[in-house]
N, C-alpha and C. Protein backbone atom coordinates (compact mmCIF):
# COMPACT_ATOMS: atom_id res chain seq x y z
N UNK A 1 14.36 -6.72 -13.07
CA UNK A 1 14.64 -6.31 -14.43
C UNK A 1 13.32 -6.23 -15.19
N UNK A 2 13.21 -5.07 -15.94
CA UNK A 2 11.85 -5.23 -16.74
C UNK A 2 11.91 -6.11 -17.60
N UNK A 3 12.61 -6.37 -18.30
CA UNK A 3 12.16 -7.56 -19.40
C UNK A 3 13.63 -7.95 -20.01
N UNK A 4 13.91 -9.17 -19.56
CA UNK A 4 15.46 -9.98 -20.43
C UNK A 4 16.02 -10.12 -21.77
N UNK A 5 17.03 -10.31 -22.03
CA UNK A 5 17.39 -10.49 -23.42
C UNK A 5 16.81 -11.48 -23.96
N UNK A 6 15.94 -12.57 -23.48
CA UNK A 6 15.93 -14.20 -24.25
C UNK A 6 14.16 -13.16 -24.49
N UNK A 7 14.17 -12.67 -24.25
CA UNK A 7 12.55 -11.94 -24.54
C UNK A 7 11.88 -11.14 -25.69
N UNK A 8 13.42 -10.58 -26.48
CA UNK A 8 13.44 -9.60 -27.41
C UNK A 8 13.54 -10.91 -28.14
N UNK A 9 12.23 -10.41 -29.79
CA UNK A 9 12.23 -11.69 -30.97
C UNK A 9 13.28 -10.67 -31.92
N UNK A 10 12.28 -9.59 -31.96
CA UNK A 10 13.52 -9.12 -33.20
C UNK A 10 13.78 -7.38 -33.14
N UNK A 11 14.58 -7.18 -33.80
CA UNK A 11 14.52 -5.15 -34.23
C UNK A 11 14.97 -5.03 -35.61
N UNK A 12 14.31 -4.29 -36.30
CA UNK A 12 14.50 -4.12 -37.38
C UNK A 12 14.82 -2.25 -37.87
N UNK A 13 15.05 -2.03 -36.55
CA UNK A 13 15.75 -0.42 -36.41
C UNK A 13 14.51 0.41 -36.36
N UNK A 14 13.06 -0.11 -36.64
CA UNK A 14 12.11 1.15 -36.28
C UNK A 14 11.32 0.22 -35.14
N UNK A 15 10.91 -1.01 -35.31
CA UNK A 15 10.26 -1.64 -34.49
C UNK A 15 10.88 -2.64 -33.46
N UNK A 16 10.45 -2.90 -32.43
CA UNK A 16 10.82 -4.45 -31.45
C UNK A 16 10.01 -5.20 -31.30
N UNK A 17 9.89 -6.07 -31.64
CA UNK A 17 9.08 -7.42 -31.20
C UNK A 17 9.57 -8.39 -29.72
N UNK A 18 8.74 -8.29 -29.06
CA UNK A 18 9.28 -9.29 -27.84
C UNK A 18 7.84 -9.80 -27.27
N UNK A 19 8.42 -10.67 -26.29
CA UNK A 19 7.34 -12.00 -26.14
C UNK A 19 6.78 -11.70 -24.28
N UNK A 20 5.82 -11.88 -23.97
CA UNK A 20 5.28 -11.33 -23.11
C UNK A 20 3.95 -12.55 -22.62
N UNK A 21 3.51 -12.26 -21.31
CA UNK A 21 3.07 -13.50 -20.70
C UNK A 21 2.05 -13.03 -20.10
N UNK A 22 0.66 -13.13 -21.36
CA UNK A 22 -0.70 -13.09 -20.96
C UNK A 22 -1.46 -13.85 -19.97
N UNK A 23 -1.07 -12.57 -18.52
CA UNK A 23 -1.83 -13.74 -17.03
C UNK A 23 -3.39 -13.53 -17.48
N UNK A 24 -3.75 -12.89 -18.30
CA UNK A 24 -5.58 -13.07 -18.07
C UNK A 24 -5.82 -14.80 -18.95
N UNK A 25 -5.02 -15.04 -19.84
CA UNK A 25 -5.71 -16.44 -20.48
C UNK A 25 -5.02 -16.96 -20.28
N UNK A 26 -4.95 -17.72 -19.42
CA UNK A 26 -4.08 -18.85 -18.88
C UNK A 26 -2.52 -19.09 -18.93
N UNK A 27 -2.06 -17.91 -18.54
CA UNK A 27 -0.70 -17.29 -18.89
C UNK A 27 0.10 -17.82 -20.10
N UNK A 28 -0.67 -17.55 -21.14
CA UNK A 28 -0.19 -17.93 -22.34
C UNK A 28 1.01 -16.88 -23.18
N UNK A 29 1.80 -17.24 -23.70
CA UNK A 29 3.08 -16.37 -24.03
C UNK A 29 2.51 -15.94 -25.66
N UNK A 30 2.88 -14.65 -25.48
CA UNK A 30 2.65 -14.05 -26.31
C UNK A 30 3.42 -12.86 -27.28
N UNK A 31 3.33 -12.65 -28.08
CA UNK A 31 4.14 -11.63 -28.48
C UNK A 31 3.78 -9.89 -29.14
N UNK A 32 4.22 -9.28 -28.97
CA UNK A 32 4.14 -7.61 -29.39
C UNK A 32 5.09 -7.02 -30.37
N UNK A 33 4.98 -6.17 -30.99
CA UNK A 33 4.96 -5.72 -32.02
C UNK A 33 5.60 -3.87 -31.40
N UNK A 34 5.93 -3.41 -31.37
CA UNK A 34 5.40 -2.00 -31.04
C UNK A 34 7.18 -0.75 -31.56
N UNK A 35 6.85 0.39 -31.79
CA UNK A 35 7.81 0.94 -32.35
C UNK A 35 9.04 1.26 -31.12
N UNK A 36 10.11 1.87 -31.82
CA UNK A 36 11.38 1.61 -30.63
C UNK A 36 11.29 2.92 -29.70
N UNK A 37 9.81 3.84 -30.12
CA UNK A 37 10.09 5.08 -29.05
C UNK A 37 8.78 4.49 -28.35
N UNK A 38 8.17 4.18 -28.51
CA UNK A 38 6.96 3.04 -27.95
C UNK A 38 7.78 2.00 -26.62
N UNK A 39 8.54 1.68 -27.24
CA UNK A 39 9.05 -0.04 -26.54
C UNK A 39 9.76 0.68 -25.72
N UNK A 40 10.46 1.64 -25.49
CA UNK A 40 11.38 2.77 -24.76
C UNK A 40 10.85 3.38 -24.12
N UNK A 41 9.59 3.58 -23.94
CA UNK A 41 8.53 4.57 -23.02
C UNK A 41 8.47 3.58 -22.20
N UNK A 42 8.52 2.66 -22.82
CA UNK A 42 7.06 1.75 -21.58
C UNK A 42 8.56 1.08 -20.63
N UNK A 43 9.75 0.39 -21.52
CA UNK A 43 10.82 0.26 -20.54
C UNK A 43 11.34 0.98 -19.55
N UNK A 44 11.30 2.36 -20.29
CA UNK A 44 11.75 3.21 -18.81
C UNK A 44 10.78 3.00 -17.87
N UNK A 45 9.55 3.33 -17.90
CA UNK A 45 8.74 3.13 -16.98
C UNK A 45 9.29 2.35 -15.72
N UNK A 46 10.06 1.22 -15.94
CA UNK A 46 10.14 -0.08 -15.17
C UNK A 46 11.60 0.32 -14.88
N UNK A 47 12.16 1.69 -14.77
CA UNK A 47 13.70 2.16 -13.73
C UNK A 47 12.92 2.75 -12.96
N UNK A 48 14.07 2.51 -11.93
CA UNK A 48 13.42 3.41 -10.58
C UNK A 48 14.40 4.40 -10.38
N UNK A 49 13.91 5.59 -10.10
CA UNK A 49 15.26 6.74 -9.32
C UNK A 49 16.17 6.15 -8.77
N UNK A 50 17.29 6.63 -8.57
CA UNK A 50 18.20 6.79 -7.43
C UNK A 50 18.07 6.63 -6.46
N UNK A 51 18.26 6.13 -5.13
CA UNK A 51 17.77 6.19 -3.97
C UNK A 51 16.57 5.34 -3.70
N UNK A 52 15.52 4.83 -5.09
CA UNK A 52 14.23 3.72 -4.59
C UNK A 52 15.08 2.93 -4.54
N UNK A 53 13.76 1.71 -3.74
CA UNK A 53 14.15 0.44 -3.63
C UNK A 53 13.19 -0.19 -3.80
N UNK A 54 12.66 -1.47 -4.53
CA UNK A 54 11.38 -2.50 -4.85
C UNK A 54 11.21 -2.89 -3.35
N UNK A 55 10.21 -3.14 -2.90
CA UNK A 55 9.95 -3.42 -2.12
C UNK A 55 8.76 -4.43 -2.30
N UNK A 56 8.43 -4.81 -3.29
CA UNK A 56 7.30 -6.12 -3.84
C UNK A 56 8.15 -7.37 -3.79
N UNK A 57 9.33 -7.43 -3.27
CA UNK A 57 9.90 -8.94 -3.55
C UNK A 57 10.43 -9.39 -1.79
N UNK A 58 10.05 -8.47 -1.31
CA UNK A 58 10.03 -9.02 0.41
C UNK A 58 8.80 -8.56 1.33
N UNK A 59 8.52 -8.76 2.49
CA UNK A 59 7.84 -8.41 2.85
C UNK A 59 5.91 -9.04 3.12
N UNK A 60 5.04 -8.18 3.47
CA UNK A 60 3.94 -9.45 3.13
C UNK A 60 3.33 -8.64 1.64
N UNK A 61 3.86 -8.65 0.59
CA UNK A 61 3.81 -7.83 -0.32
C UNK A 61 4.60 -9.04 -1.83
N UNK A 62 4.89 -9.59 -0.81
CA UNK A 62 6.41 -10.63 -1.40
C UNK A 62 5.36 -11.61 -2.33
N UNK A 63 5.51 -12.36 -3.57
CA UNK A 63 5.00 -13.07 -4.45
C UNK A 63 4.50 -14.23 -3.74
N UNK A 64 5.23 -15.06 -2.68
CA UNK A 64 5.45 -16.18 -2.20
C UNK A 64 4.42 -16.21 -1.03
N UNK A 65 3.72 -15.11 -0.88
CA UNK A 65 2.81 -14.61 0.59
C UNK A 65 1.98 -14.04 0.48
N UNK A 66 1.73 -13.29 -0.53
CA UNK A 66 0.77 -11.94 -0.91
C UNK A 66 -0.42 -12.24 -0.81
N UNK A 67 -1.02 -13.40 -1.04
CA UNK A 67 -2.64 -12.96 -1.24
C UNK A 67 -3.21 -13.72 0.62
N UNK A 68 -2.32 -14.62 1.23
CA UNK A 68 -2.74 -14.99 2.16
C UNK A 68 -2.29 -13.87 3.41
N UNK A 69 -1.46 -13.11 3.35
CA UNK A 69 -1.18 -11.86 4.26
C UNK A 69 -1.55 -10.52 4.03
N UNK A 70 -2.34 -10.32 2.58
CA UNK A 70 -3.19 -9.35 2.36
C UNK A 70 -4.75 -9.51 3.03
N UNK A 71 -4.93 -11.34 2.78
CA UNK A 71 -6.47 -11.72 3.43
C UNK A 71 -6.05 -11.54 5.09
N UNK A 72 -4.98 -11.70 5.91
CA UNK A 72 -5.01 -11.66 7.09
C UNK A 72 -4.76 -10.05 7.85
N UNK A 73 -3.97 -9.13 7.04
CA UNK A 73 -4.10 -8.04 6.90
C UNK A 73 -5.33 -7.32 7.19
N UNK A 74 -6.14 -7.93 6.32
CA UNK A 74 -8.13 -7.16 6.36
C UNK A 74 -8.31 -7.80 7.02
N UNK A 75 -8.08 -8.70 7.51
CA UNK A 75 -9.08 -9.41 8.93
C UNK A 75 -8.44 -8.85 9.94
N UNK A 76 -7.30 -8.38 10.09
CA UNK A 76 -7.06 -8.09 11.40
C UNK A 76 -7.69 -6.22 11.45
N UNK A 77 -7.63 -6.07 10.33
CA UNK A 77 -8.07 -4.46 10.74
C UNK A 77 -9.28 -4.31 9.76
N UNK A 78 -9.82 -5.42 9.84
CA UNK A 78 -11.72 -4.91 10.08
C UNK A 78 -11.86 -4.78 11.64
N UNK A 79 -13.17 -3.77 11.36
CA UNK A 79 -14.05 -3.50 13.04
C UNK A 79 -13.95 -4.25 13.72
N UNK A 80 -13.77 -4.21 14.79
CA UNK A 80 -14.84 -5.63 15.35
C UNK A 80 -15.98 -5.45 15.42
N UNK A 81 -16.74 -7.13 15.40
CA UNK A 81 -18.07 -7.25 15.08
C UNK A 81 -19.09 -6.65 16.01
N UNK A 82 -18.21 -6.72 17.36
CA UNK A 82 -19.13 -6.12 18.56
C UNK A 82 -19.10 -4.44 18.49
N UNK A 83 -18.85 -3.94 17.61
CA UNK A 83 -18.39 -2.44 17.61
C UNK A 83 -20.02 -2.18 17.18
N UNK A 84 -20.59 -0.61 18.09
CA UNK A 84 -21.58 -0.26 17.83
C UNK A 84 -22.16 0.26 15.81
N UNK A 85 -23.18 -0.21 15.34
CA UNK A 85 -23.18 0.16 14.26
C UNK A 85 -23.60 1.39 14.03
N UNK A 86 -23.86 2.09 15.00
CA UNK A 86 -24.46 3.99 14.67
C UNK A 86 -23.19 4.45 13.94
N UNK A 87 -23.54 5.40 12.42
CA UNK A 87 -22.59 6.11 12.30
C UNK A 87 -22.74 7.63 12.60
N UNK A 88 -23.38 7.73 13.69
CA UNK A 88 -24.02 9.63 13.90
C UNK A 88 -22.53 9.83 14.31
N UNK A 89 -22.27 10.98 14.21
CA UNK A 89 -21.47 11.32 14.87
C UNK A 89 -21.56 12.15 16.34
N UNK A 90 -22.78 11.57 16.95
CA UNK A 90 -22.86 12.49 18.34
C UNK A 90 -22.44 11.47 19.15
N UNK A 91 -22.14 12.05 20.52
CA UNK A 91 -21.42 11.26 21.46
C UNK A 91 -22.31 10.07 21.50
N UNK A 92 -21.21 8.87 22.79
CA UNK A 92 -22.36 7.65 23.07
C UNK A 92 -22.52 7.79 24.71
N UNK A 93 -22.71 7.28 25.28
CA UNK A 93 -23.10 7.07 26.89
C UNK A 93 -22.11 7.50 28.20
N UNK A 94 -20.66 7.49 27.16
CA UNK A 94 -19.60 7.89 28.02
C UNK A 94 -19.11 8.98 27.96
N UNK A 95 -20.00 9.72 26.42
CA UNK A 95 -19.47 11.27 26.37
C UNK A 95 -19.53 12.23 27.26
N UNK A 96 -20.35 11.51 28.23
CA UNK A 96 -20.73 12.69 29.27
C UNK A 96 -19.70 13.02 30.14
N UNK A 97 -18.70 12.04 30.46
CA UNK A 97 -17.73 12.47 31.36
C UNK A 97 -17.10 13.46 30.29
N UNK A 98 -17.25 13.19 28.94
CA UNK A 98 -16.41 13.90 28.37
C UNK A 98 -14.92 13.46 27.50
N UNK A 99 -14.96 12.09 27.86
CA UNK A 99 -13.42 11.38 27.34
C UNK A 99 -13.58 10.45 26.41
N UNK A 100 -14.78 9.65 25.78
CA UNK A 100 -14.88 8.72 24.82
C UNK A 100 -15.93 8.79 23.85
N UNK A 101 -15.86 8.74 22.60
CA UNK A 101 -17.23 8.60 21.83
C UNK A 101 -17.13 7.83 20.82
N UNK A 102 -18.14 7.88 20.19
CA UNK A 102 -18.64 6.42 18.63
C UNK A 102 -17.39 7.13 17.71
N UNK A 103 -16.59 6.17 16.84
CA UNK A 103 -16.34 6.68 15.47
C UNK A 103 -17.20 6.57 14.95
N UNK A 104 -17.35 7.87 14.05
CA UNK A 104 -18.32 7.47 12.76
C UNK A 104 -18.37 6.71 12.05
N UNK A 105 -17.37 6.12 11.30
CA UNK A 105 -17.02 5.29 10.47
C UNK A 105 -17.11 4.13 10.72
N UNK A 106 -16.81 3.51 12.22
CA UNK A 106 -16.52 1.95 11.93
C UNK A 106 -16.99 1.92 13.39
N UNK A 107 -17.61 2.59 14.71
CA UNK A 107 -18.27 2.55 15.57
C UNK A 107 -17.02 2.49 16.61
N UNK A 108 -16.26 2.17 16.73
CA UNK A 108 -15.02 1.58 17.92
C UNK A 108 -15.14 3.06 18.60
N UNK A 109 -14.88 2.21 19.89
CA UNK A 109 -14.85 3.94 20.76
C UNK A 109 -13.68 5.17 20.81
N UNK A 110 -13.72 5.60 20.89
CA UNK A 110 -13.13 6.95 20.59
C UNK A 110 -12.35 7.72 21.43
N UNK A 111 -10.65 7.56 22.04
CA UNK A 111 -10.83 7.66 23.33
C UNK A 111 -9.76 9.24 23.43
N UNK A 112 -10.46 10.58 24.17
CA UNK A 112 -9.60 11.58 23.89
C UNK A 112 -8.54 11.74 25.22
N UNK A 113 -7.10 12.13 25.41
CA UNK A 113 -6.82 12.04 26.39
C UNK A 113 -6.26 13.65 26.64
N UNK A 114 -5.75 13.52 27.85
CA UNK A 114 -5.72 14.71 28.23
C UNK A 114 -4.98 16.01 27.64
N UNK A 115 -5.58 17.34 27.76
CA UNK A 115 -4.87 18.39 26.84
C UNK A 115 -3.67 18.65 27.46
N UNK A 116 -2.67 18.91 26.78
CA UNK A 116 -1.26 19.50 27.26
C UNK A 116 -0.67 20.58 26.86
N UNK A 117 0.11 21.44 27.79
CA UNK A 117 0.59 22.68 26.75
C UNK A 117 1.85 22.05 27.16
N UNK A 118 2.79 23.38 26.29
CA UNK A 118 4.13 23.21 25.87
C UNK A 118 4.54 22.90 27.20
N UNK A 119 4.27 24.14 28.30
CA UNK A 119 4.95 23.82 29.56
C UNK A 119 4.91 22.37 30.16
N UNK A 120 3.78 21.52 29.92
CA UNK A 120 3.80 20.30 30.52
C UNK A 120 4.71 19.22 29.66
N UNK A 121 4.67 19.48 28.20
CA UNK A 121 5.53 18.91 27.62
C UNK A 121 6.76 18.75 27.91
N UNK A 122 7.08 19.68 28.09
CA UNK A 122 8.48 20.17 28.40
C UNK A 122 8.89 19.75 29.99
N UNK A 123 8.33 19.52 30.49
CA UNK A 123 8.67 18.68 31.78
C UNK A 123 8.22 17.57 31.62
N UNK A 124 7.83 16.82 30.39
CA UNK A 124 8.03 15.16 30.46
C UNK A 124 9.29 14.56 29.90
N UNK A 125 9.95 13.97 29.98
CA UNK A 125 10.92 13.16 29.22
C UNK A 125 10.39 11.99 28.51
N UNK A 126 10.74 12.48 27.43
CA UNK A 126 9.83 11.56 26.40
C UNK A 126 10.76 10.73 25.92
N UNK A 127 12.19 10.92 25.83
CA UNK A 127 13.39 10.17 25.01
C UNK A 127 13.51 10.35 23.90
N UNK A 128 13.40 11.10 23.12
CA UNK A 128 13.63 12.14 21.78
C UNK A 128 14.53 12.71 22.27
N UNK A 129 15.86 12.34 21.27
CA UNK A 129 17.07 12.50 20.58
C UNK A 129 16.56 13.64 19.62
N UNK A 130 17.16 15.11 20.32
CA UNK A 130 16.62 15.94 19.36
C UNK A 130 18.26 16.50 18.69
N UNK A 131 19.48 16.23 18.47
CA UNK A 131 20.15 16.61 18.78
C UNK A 131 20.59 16.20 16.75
């Protein structure tokens, strides 16, 4: 819910006043002032279409988890440390066969596999339910 009934202080038919919870200073409660096509902009804001769903209240996204599964998140998909640091983008030692090279970006090797046309596709069974 964007914001509860015990939250609204007052309306006086042009303005709303309601009370609100300043996390930058020490989550001190606070209150606003603002007009009723003002206070109505910013509420809608906080509906979702038809068909969304919040997805900030489960997940590693969830209040109860977030900052220690966001830090494990980036650790698991940083580089690894042993990954070459060149960012050229020309091949490395194995390009010569022709099948692996440096990423540019983050060094990890690069691995291309073999080309296929339709016909070979089409004689693999892949298990795609195309139906």
């Amino acid at each position: 819910m964007a914001i509860s009934n015990h939250r609204l202080l007052a309306f006086d038919g042009e303005h709303v006043t309601f009370q609100w919870k300043d996390y930058a200073h020490d989550d001190r409660r606070r209150t606003m002032t603002l007009s009723t096509m003002e206070f109505l902009r910013r509420f809608v804001q906080h509906i979702l279409p038809r068909g969304f769903v919040r997805i900030r209240q489960s997940g590693f996204l969830a209040n109860t988890c977030r900052a220690a599964r966001v830090a494990l998140a980036r650790t698991l998909l940083a580089p690894p440390a042993t990954a070459a640091s060149s960012t050229d983008a020309t091949p490395n030692t194995e390009a010569a066969t022709g099948l692996t090279w440096a990423c540019p970006r983050c060094g990890a090797a690069m691995t291309i596999g073999p080309i296929l046309s339709a016909l070979h596709l089409a004689a693999v069974t892949l298990g795609f339910d195309t139906s």
